[in-house]
ModelCIF file with pLDDT and N, C-alpha, C, O atoms, coordinates in Angstrom:
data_MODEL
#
_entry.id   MODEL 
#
_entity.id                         1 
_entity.type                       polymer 
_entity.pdbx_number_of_molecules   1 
#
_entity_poly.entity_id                      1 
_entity_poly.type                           'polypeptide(L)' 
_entity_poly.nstd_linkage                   no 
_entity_poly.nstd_monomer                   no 
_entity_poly.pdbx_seq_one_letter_code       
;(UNK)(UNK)(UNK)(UNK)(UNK)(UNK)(UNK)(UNK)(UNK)(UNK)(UNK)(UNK)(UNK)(UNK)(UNK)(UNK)
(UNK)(UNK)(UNK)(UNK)(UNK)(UNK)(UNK)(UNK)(UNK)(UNK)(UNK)(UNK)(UNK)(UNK)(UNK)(UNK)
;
_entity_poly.pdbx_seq_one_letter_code_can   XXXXXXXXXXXXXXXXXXXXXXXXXXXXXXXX 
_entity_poly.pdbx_strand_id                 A 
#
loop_
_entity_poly_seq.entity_id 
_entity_poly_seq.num 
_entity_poly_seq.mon_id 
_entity_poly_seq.hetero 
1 1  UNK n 
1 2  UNK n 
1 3  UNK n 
1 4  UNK n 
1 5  UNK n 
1 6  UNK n 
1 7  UNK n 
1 8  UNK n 
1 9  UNK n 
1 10 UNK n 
1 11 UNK n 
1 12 UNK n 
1 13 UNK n 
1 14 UNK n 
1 15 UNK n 
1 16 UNK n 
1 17 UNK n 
1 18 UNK n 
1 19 UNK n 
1 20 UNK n 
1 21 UNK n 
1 22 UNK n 
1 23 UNK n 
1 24 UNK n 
1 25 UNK n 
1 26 UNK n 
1 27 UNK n 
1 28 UNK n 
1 29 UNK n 
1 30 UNK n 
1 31 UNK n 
1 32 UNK n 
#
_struct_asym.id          A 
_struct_asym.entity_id   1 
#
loop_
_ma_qa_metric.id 
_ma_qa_metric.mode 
_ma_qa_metric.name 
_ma_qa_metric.software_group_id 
_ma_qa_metric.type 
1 global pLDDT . pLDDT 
2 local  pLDDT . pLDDT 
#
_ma_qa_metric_global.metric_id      1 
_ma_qa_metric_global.metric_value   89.06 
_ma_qa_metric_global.model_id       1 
_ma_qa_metric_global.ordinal_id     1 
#
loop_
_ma_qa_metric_local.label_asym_id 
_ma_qa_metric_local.label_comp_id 
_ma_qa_metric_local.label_seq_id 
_ma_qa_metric_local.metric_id 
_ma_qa_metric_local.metric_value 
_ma_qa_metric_local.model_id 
_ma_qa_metric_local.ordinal_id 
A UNK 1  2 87.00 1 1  
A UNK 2  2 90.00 1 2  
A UNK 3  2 89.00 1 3  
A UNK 4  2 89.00 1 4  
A UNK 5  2 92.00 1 5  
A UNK 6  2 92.00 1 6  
A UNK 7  2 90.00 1 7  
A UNK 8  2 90.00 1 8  
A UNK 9  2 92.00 1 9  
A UNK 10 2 93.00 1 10 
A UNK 11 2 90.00 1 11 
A UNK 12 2 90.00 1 12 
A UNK 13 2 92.00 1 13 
A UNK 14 2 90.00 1 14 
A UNK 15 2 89.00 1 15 
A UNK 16 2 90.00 1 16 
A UNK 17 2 89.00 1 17 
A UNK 18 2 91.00 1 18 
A UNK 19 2 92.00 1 19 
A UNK 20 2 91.00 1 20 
A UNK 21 2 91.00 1 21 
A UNK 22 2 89.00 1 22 
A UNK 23 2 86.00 1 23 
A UNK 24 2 84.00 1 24 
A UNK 25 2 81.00 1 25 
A UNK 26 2 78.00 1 26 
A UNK 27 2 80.00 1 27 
A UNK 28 2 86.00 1 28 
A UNK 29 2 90.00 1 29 
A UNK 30 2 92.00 1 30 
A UNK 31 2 93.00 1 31 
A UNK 32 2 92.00 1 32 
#
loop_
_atom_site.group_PDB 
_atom_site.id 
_atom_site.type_symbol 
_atom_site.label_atom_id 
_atom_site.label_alt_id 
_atom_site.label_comp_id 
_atom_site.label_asym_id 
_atom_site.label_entity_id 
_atom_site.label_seq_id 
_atom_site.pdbx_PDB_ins_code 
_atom_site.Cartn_x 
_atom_site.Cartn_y 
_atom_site.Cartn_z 
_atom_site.occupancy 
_atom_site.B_iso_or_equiv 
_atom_site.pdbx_formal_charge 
_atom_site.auth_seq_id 
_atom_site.auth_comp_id 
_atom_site.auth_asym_id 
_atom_site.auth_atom_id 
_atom_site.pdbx_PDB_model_num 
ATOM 1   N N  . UNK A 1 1  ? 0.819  -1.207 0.000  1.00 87.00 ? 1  UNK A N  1 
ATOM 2   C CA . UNK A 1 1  ? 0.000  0.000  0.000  1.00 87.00 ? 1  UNK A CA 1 
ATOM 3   C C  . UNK A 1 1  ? 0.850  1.253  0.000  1.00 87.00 ? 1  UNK A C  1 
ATOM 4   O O  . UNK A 1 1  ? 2.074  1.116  -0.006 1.00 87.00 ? 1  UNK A O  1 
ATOM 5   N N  . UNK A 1 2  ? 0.234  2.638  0.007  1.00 90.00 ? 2  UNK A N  1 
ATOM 6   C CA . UNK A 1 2  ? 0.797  4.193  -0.035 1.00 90.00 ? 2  UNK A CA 1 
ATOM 7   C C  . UNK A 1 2  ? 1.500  3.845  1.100  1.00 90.00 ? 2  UNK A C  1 
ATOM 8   O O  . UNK A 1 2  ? 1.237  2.997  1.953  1.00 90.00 ? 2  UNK A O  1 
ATOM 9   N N  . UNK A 1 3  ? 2.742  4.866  0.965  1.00 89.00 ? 3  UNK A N  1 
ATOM 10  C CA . UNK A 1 3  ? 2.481  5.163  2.979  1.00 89.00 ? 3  UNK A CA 1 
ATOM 11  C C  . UNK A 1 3  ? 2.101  5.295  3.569  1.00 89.00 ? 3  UNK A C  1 
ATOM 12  O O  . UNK A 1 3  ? 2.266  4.778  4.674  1.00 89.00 ? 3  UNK A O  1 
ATOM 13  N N  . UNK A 1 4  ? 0.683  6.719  3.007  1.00 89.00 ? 4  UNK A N  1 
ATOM 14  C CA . UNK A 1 4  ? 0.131  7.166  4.055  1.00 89.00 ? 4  UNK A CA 1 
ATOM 15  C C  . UNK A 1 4  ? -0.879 6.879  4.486  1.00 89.00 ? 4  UNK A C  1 
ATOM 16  O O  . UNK A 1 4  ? -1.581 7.588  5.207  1.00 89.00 ? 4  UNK A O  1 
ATOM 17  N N  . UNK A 1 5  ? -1.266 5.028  3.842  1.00 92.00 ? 5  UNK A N  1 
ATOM 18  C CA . UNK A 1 5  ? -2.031 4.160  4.234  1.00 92.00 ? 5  UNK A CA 1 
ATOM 19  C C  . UNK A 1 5  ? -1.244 3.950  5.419  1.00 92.00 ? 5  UNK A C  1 
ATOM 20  O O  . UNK A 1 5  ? -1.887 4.205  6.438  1.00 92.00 ? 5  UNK A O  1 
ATOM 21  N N  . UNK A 1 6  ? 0.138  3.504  5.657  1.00 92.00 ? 6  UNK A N  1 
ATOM 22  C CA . UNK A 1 6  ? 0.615  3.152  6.752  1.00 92.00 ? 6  UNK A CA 1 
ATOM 23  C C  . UNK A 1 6  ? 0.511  4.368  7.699  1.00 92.00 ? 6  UNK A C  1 
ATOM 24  O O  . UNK A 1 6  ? 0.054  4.137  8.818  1.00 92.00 ? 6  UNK A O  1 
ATOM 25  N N  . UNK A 1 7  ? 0.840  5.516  7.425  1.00 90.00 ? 7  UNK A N  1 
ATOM 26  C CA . UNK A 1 7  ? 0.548  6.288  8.602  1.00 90.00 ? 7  UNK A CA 1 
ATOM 27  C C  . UNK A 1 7  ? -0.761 6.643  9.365  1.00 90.00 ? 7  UNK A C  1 
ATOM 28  O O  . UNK A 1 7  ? -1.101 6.891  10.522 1.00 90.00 ? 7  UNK A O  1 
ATOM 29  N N  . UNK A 1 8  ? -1.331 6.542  8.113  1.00 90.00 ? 8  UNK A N  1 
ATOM 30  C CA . UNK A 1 8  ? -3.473 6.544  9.148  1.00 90.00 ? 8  UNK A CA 1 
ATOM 31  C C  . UNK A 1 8  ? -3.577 5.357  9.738  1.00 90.00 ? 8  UNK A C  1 
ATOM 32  O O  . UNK A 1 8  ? -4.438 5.247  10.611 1.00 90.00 ? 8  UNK A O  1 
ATOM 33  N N  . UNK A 1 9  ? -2.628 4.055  9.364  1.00 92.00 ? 9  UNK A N  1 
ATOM 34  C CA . UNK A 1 9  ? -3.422 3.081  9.884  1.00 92.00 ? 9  UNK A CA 1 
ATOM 35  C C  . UNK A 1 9  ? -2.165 2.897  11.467 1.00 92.00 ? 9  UNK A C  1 
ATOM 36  O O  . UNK A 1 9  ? -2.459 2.228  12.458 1.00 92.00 ? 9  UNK A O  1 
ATOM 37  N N  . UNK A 1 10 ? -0.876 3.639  11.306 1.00 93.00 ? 10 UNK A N  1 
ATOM 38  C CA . UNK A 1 10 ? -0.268 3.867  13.015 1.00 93.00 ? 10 UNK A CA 1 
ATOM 39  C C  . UNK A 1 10 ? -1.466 4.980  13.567 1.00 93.00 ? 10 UNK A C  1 
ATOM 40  O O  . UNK A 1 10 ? -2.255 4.633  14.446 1.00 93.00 ? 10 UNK A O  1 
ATOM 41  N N  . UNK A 1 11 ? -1.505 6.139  13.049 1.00 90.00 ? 11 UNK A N  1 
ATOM 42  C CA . UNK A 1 11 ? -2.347 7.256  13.700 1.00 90.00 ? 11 UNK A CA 1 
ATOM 43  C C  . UNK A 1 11 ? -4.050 6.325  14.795 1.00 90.00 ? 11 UNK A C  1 
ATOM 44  O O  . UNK A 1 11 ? -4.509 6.551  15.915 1.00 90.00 ? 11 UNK A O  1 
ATOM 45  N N  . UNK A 1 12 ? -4.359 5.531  13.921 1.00 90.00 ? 12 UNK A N  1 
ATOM 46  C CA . UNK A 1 12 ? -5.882 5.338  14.135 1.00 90.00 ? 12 UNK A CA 1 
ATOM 47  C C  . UNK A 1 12 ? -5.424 4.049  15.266 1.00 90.00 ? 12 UNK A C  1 
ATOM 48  O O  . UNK A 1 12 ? -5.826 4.096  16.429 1.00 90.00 ? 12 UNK A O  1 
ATOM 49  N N  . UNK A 1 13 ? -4.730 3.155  14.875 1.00 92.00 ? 13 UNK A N  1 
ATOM 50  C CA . UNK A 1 13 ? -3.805 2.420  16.123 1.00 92.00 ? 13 UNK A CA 1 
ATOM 51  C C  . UNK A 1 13 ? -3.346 3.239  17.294 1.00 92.00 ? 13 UNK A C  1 
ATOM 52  O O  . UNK A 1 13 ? -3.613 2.738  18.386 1.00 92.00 ? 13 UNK A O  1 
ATOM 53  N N  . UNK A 1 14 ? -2.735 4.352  17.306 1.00 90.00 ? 14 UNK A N  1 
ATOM 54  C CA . UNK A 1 14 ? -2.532 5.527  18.475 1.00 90.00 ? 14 UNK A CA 1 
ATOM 55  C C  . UNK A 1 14 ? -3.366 6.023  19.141 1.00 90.00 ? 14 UNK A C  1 
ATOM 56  O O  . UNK A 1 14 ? -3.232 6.539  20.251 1.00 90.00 ? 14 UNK A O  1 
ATOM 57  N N  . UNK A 1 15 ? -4.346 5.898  18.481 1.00 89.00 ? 15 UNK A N  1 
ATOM 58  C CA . UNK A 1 15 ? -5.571 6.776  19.463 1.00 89.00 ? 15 UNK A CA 1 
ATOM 59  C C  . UNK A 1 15 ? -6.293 5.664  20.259 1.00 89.00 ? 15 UNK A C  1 
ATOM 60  O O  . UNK A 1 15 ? -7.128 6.011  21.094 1.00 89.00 ? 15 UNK A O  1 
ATOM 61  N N  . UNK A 1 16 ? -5.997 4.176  20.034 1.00 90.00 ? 16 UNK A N  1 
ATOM 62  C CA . UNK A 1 16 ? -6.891 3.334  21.083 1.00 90.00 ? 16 UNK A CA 1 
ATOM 63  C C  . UNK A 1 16 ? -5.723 3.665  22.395 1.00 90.00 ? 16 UNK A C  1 
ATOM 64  O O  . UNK A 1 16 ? -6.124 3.876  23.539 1.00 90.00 ? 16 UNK A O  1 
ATOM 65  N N  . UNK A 1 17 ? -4.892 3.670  22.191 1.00 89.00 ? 17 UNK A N  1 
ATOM 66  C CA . UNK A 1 17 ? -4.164 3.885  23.532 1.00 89.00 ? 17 UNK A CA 1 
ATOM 67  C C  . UNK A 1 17 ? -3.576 2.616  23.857 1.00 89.00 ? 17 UNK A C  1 
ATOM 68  O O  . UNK A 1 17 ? -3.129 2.167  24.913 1.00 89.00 ? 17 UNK A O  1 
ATOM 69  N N  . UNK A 1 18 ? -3.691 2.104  22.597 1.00 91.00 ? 18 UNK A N  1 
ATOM 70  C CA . UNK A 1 18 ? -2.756 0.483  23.092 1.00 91.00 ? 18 UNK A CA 1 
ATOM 71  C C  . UNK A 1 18 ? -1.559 0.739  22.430 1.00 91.00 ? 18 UNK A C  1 
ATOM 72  O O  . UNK A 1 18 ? -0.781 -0.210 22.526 1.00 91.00 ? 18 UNK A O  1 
ATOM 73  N N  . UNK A 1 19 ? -1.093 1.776  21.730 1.00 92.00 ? 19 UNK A N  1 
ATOM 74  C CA . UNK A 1 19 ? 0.156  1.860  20.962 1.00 92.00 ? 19 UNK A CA 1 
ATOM 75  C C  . UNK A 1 19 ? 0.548  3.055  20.776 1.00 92.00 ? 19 UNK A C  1 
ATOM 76  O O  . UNK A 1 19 ? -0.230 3.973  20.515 1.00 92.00 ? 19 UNK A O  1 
ATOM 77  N N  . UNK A 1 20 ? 2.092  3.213  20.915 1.00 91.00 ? 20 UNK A N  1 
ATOM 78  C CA . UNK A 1 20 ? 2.938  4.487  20.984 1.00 91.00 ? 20 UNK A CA 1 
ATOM 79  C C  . UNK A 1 20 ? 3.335  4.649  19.205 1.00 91.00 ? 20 UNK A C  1 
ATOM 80  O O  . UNK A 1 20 ? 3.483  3.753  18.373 1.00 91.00 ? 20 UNK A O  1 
ATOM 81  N N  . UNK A 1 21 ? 3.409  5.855  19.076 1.00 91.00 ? 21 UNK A N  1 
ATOM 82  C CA . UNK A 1 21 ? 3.925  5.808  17.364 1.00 91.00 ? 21 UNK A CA 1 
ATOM 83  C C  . UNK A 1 21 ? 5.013  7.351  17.967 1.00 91.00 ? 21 UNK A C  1 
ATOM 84  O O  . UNK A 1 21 ? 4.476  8.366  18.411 1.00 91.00 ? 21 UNK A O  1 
ATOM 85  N N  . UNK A 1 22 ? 5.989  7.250  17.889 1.00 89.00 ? 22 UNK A N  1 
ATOM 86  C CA . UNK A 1 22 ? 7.118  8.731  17.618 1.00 89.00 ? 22 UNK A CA 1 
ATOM 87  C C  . UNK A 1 22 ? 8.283  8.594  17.112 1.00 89.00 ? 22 UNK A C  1 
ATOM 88  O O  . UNK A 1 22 ? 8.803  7.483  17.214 1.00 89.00 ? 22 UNK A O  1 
ATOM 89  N N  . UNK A 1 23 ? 8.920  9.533  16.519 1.00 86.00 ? 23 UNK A N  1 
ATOM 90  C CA . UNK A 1 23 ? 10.143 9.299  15.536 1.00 86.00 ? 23 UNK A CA 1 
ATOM 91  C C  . UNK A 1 23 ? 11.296 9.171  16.479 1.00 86.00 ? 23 UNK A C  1 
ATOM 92  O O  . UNK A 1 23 ? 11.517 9.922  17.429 1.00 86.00 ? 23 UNK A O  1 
ATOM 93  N N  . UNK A 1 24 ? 12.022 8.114  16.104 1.00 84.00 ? 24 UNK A N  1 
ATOM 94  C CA . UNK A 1 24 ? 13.193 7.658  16.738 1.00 84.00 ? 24 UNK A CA 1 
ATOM 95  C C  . UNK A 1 24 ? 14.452 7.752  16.000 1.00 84.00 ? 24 UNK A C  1 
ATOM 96  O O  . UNK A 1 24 ? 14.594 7.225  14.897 1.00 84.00 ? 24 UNK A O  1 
ATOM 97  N N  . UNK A 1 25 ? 15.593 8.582  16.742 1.00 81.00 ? 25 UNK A N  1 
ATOM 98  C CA . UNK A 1 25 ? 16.701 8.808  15.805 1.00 81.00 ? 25 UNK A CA 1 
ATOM 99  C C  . UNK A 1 25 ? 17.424 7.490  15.662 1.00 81.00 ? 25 UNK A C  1 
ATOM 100 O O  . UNK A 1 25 ? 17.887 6.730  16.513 1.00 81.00 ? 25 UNK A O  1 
ATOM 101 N N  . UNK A 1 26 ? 17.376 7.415  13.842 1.00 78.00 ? 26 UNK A N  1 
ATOM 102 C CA . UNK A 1 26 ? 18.259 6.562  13.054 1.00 78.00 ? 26 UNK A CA 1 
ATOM 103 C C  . UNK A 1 26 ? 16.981 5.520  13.032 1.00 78.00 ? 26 UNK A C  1 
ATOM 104 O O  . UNK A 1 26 ? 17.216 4.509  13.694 1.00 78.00 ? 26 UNK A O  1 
ATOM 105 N N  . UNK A 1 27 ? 15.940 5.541  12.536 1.00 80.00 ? 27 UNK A N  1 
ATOM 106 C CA . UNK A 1 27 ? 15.314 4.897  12.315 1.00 80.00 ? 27 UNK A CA 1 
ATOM 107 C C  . UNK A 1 27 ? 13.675 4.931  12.382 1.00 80.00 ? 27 UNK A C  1 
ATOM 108 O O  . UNK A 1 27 ? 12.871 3.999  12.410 1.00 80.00 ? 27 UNK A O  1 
ATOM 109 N N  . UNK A 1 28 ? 13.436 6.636  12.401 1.00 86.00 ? 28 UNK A N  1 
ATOM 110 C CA . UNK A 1 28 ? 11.887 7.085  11.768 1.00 86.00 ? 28 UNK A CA 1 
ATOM 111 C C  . UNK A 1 28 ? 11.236 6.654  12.512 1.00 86.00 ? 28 UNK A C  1 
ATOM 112 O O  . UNK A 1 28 ? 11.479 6.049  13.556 1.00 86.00 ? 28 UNK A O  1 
ATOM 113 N N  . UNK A 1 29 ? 10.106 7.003  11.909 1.00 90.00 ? 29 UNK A N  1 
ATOM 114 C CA . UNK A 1 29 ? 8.517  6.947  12.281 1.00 90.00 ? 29 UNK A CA 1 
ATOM 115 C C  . UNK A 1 29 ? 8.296  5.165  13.031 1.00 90.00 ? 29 UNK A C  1 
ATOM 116 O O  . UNK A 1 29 ? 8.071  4.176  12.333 1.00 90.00 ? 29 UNK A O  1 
ATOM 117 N N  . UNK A 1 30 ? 8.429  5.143  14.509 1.00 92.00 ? 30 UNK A N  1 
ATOM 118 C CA . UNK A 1 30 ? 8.198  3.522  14.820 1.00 92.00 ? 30 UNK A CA 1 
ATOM 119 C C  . UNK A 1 30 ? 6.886  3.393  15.436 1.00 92.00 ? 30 UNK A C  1 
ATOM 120 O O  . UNK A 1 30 ? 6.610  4.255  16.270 1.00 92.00 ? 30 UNK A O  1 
ATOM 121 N N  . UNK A 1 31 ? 6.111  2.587  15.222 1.00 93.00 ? 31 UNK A N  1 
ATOM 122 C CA . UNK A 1 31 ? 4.926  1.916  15.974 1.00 93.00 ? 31 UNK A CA 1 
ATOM 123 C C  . UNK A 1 31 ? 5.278  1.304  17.241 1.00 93.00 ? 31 UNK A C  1 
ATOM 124 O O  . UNK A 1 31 ? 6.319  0.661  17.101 1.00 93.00 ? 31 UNK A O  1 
ATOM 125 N N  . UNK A 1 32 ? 4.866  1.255  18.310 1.00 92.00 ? 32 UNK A N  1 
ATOM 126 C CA . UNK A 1 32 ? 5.485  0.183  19.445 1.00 92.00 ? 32 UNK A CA 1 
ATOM 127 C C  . UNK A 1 32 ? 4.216  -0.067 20.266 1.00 92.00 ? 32 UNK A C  1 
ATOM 128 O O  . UNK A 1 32 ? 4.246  -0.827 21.233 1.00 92.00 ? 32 UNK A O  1 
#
């Protein structure tokens, strides 16, 4: 898919509050 299929689908994952998404140096945008 786009990316920014991947980024709505971290964003919409972030807001249940079961998952952290912030940019980490040397290695971007992470889901956790």
């Amino acid at each position: 898919g786009h990316v920014s299929w991947l980024r709505a689908a971290f964003d919409e994952l972030h807001r249940t509050g079961q998952y952290d998404v912030r940019e980490r140096a040397g290695k971007g945008l992470m889901l956790s």
